[in-house]
PDB file of N, CA and C in Angstrom:
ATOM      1  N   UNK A   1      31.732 -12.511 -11.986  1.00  0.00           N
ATOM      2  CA  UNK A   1      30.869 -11.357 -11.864  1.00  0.00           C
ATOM      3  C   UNK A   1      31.695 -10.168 -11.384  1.00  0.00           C
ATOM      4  N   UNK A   2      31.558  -9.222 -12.233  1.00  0.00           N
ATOM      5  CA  UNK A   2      32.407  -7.610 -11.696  1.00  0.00           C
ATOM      6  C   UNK A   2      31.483  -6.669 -10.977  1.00  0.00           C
ATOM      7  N   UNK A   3      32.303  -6.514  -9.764  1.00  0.00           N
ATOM      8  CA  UNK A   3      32.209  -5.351  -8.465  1.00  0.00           C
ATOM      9  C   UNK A   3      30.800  -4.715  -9.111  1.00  0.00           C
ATOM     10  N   UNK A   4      30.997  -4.100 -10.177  1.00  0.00           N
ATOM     11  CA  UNK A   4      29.745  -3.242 -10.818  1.00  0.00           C
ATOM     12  C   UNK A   4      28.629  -3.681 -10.926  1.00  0.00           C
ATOM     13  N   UNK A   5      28.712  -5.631 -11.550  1.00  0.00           N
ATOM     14  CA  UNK A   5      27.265  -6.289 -11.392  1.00  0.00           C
ATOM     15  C   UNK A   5      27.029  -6.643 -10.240  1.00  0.00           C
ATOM     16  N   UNK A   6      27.579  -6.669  -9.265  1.00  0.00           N
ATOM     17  CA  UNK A   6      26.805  -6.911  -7.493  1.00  0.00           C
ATOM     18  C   UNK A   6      26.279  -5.853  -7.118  1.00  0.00           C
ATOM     19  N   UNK A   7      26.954  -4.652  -7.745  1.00  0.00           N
ATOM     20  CA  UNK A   7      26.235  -3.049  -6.955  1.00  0.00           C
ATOM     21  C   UNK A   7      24.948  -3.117  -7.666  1.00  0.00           C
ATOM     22  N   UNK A   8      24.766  -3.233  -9.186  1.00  0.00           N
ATOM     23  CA  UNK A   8      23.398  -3.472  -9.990  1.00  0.00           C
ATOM     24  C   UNK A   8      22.689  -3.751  -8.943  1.00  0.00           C
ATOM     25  N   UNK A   9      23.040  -5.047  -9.058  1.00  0.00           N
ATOM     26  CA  UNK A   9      21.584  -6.366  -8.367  1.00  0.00           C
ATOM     27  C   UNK A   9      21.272  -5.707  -6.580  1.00  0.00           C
ATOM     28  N   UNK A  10      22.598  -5.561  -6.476  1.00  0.00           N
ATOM     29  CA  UNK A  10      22.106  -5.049  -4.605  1.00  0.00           C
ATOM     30  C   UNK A  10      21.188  -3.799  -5.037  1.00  0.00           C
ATOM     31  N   UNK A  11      21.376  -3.199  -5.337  1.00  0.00           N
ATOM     32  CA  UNK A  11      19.997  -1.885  -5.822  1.00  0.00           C
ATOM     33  C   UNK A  11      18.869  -2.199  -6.207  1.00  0.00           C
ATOM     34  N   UNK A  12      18.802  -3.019  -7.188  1.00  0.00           N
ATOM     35  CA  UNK A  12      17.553  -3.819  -7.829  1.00  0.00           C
ATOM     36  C   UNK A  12      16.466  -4.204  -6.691  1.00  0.00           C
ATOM     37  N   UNK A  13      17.776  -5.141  -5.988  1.00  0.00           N
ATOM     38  CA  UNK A  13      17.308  -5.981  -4.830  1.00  0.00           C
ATOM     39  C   UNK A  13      16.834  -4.613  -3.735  1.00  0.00           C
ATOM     40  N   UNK A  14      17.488  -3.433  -3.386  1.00  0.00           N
ATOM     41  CA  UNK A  14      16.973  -2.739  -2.352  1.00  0.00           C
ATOM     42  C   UNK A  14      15.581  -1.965  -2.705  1.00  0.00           C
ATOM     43  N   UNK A  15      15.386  -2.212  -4.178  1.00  0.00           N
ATOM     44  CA  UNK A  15      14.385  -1.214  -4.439  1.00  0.00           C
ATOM     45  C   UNK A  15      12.889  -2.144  -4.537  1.00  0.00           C
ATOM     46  N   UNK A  16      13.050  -3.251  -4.630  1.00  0.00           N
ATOM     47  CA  UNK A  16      12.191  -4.156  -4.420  1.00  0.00           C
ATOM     48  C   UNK A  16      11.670  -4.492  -3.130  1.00  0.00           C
ATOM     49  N   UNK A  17      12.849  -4.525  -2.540  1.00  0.00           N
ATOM     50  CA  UNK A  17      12.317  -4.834  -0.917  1.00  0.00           C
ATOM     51  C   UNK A  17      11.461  -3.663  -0.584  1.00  0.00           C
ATOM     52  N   UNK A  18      12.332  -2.263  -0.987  1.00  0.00           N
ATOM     53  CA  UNK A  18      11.054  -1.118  -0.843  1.00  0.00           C
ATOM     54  C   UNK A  18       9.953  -1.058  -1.427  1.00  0.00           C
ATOM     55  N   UNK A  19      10.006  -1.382  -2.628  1.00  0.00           N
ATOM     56  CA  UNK A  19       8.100  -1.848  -3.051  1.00  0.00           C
ATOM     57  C   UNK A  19       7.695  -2.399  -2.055  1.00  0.00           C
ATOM     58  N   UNK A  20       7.594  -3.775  -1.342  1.00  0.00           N
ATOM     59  CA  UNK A  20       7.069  -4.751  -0.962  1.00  0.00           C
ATOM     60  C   UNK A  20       6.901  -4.155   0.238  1.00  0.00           C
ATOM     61  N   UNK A  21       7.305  -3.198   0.977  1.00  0.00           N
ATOM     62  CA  UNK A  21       7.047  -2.081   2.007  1.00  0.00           C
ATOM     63  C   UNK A  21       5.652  -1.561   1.948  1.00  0.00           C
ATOM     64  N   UNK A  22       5.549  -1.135   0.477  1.00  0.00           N
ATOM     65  CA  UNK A  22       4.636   0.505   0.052  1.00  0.00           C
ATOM     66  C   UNK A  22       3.390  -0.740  -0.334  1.00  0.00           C
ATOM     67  N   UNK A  23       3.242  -1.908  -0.307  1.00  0.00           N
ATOM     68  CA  UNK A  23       2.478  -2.498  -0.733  1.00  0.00           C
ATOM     69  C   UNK A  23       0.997  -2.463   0.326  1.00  0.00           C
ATOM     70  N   UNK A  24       0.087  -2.381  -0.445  1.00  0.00           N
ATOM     71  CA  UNK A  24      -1.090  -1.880  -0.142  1.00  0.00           C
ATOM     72  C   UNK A  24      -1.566  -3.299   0.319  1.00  0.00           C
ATOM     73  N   UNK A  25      -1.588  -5.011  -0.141  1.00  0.00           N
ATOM     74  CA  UNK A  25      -2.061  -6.051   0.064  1.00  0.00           C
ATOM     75  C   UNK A  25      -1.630  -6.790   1.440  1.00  0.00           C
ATOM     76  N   UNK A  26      -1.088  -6.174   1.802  1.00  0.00           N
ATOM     77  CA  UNK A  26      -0.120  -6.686   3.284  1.00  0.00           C
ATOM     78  C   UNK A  26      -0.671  -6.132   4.551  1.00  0.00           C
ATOM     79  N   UNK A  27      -1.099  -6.278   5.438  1.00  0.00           N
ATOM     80  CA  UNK A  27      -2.542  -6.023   6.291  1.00  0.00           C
ATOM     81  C   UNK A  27      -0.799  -5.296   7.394  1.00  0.00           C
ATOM     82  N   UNK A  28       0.167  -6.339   7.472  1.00  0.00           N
ATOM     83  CA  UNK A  28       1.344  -5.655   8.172  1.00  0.00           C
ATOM     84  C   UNK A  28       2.186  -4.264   7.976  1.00  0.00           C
ATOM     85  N   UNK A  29       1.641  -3.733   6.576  1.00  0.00           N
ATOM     86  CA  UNK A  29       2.271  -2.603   6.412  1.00  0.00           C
ATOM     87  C   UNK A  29       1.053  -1.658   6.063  1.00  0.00           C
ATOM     88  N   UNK A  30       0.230  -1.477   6.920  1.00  0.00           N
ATOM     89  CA  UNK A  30      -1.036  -0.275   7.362  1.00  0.00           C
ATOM     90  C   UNK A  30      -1.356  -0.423   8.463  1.00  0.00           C
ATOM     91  N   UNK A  31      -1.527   0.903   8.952  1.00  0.00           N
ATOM     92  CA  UNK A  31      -1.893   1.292  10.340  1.00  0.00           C
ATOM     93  C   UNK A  31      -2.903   2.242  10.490  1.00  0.00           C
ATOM     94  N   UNK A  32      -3.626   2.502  11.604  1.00  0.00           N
ATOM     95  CA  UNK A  32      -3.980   3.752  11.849  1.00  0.00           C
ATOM     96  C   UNK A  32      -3.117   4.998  11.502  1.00  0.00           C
ATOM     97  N   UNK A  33      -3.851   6.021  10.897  1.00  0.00           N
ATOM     98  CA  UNK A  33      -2.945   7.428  10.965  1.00  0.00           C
ATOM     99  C   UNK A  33      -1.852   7.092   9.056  1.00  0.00           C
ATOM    100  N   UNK A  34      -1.406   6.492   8.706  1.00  0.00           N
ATOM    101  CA  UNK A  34      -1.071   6.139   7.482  1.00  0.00           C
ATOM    102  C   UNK A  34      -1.954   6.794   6.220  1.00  0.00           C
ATOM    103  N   UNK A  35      -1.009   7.649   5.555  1.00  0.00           N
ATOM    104  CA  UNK A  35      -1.287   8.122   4.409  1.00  0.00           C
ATOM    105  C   UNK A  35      -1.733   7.211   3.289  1.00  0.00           C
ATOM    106  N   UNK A  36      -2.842   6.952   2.638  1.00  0.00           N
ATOM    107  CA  UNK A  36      -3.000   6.125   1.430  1.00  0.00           C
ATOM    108  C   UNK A  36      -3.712   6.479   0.106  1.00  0.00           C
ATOM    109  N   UNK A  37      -3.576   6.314  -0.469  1.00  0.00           N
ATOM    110  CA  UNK A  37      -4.865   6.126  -1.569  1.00  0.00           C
ATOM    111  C   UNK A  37      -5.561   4.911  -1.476  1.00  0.00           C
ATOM    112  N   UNK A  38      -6.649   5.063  -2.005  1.00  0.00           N
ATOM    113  CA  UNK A  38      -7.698   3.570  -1.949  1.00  0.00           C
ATOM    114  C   UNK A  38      -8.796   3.966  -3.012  1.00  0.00           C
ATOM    115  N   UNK A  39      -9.273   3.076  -3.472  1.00  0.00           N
ATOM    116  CA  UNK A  39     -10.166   2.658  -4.127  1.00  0.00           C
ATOM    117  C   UNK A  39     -11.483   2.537  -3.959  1.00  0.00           C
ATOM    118  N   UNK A  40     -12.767   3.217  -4.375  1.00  0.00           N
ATOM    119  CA  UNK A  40     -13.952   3.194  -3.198  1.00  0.00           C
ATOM    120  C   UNK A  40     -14.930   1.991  -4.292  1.00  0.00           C
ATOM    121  N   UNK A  41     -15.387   1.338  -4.040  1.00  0.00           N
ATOM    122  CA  UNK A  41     -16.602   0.294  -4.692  1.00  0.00           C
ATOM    123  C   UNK A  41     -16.949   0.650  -5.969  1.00  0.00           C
ATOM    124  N   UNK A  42     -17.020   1.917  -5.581  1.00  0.00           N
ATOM    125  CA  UNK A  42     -18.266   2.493  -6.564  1.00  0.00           C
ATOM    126  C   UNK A  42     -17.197   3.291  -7.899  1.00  0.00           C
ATOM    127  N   UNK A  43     -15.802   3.337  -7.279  1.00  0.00           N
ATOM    128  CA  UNK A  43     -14.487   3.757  -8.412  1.00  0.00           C
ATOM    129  C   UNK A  43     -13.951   2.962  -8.891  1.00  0.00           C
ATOM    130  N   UNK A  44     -14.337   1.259  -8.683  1.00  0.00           N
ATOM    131  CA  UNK A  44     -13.778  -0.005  -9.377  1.00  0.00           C
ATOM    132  C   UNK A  44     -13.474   0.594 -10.798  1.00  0.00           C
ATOM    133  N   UNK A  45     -14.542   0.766 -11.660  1.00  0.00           N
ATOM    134  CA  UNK A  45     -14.031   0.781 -12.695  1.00  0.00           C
ATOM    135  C   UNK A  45     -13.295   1.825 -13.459  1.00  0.00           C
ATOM    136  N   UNK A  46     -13.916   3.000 -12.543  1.00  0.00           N
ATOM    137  CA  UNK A  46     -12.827   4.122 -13.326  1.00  0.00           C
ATOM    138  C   UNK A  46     -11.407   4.178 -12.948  1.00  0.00           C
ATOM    139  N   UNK A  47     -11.257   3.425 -11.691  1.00  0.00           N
ATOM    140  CA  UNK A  47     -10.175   3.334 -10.702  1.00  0.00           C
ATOM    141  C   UNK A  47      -9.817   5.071  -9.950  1.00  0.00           C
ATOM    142  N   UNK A  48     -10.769   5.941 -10.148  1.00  0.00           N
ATOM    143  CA  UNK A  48     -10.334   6.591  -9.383  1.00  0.00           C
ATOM    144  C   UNK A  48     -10.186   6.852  -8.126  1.00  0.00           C
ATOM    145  N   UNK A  49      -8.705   7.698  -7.689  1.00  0.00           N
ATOM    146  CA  UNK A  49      -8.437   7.114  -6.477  1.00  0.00           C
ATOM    147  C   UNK A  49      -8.742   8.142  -5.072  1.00  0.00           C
ATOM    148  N   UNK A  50      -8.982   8.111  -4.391  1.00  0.00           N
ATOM    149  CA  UNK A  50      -8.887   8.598  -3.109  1.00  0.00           C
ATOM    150  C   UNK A  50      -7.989   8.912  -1.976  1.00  0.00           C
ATOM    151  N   UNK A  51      -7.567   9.833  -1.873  1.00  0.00           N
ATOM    152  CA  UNK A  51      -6.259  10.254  -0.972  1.00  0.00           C
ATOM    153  C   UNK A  51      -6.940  10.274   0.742  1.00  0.00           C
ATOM    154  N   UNK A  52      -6.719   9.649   1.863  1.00  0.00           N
ATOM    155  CA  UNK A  52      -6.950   9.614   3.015  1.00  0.00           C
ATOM    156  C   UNK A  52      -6.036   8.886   3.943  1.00  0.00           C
ATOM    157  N   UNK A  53      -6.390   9.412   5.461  1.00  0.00           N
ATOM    158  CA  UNK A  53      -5.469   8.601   6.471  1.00  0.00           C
ATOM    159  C   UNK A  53      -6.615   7.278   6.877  1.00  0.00           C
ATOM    160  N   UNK A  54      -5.521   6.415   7.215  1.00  0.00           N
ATOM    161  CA  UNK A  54      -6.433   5.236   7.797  1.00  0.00           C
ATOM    162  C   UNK A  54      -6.794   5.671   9.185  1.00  0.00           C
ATOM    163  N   UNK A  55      -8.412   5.442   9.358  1.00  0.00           N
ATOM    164  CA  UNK A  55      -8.860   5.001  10.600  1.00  0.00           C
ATOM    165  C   UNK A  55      -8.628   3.895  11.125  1.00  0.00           C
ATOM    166  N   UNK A  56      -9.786   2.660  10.559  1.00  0.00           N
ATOM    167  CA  UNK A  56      -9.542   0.997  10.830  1.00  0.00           C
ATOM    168  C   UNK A  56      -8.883   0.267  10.021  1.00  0.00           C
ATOM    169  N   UNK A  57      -8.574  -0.778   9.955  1.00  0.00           N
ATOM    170  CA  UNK A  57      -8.147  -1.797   9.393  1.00  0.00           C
ATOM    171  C   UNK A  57      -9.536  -2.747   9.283  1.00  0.00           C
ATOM    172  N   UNK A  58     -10.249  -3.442   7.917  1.00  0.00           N
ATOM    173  CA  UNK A  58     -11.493  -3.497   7.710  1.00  0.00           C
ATOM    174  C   UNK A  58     -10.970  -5.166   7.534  1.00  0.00           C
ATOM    175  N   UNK A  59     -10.134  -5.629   6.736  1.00  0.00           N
ATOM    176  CA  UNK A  59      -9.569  -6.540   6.253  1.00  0.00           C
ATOM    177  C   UNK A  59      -8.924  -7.650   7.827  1.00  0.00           C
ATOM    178  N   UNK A  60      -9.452  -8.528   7.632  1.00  0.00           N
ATOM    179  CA  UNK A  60      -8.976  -9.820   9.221  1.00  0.00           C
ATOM    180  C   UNK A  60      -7.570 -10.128   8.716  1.00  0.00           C
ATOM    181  N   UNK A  61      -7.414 -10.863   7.448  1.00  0.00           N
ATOM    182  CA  UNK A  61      -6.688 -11.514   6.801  1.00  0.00           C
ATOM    183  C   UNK A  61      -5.179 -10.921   6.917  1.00  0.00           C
ATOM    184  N   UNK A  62      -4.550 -11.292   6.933  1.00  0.00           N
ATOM    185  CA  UNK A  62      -3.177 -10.858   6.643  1.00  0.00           C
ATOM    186  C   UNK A  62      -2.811 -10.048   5.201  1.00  0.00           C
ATOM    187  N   UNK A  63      -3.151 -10.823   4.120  1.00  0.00           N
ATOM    188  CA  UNK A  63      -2.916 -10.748   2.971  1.00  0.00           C
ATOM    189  C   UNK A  63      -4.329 -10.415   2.501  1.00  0.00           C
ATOM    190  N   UNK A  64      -4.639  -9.610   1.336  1.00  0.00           N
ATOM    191  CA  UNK A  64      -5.828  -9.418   0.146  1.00  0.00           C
ATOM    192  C   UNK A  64      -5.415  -9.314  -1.151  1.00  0.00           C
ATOM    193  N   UNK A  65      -5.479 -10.086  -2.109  1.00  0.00           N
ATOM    194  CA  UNK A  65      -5.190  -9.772  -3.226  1.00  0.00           C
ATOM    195  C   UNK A  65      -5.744  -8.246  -4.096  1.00  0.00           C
ATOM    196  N   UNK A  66      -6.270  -7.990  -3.829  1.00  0.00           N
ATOM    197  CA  UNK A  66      -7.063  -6.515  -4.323  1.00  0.00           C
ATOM    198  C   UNK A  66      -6.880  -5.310  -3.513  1.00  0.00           C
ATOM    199  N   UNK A  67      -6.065  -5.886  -2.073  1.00  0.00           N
ATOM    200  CA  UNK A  67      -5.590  -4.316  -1.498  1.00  0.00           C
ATOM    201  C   UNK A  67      -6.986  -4.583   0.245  1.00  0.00           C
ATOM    202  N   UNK A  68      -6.173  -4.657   0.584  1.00  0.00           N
ATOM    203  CA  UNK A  68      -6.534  -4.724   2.493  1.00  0.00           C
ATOM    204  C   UNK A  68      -7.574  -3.558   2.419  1.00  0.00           C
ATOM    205  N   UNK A  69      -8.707  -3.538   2.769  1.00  0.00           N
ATOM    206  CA  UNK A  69      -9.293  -2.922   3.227  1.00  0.00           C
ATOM    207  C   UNK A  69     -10.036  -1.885   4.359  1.00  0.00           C
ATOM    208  N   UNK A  70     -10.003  -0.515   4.222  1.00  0.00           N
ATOM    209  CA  UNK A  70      -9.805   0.291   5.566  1.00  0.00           C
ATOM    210  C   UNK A  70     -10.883   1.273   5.729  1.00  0.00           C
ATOM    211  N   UNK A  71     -10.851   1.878   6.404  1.00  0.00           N
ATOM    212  CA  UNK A  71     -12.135   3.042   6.506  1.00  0.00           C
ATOM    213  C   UNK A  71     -11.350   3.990   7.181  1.00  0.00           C
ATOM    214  N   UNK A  72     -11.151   5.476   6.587  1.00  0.00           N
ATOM    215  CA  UNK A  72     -10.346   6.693   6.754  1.00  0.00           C
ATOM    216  C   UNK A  72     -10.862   7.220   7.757  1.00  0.00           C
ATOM    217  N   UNK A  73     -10.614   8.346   8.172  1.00  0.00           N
ATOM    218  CA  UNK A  73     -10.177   9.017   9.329  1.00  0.00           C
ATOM    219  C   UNK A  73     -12.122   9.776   8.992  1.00  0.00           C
ATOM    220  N   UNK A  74     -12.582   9.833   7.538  1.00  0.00           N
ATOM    221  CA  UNK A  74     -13.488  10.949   7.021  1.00  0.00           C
ATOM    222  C   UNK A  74     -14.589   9.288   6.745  1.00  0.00           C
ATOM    223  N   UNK A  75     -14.388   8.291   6.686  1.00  0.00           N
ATOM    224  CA  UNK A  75     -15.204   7.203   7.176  1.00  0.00           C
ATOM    225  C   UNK A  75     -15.794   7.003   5.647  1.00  0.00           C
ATOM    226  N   UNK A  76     -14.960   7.018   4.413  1.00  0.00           N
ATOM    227  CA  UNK A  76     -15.132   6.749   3.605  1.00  0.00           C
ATOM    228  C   UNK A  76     -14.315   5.009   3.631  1.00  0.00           C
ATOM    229  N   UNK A  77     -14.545   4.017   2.859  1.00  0.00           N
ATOM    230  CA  UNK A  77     -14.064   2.951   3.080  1.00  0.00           C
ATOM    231  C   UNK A  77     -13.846   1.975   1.626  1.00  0.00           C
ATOM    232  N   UNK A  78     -12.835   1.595   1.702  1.00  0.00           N
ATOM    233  CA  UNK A  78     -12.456   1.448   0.498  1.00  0.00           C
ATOM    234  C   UNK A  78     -10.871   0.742   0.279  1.00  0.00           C
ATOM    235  N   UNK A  79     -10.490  -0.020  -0.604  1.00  0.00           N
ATOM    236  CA  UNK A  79      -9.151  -0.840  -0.821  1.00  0.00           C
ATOM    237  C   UNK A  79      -7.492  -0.679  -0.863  1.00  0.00           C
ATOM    238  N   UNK A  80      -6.750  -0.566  -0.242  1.00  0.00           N
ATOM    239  CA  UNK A  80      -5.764   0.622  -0.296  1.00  0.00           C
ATOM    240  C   UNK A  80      -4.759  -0.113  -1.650  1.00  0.00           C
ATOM    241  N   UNK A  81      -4.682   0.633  -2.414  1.00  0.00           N
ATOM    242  CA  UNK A  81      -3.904   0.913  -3.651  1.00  0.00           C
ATOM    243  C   UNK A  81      -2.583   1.386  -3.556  1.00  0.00           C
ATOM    244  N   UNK A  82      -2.127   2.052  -2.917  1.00  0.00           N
ATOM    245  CA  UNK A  82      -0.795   3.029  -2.530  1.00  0.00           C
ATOM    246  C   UNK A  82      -0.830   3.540  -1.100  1.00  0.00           C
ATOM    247  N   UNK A  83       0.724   3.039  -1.010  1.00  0.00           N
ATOM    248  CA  UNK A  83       0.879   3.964   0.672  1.00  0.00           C
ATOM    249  C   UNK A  83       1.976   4.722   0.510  1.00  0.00           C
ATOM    250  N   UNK A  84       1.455   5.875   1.385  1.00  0.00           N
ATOM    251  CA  UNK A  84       2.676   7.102   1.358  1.00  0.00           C
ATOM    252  C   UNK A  84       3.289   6.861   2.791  1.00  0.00           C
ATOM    253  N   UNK A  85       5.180   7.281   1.933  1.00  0.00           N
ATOM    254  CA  UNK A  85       5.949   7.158   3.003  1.00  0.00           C
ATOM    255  C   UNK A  85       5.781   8.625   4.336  1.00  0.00           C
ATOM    256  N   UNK A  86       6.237   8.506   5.082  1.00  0.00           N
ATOM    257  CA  UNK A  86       6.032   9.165   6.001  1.00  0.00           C
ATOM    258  C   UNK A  86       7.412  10.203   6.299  1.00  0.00           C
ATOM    259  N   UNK A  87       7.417  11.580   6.214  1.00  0.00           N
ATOM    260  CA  UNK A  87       9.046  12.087   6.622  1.00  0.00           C
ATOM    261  C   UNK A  87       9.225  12.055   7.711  1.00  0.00           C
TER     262      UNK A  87
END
């Protein structure tokens, strides 16, 4: 394997680990105050999304397959889909 294919895969590999960061199903990577989009019940099917900060954490579980569930700062409540990084 050449110098060039380890730099590949180590990138591959760093950019994955950063997905698995931004991941919305992981009850460990949302907090209070956290930028997200989410999903409200009633936007299942159009999927449209909703931009808010988390209030609660709605979800017990560690893990949700459909996205941990939260209720925003504006007490709308709904599945988080995307999390924004923070500068």
């Amino acid at each position: 394997m050449k110098a060039s294919d380890v730099k590949v895969i180590a990138c591959i590999l760093i950019d994955l680990y950063i997905f698995a960061l931004m991941d919305g199903k992981t009850r460990s990577n949302i907090y209070p105050g956290l930028e997200v989009d989410i999903i409200l019940k009633k936007d299942q099917r159009s999927g449209e999304r909703t931009r808010g900060f988390v209030k609660d954490l709605l979800t017990k579980a560690p893990f949700h397959h459909r996205g941990i569930k939260v209720r925003l700062e504006d007490g709308q409540i709904g599945r988080v889909i995307e999390i924004f990084e923070e500068d």
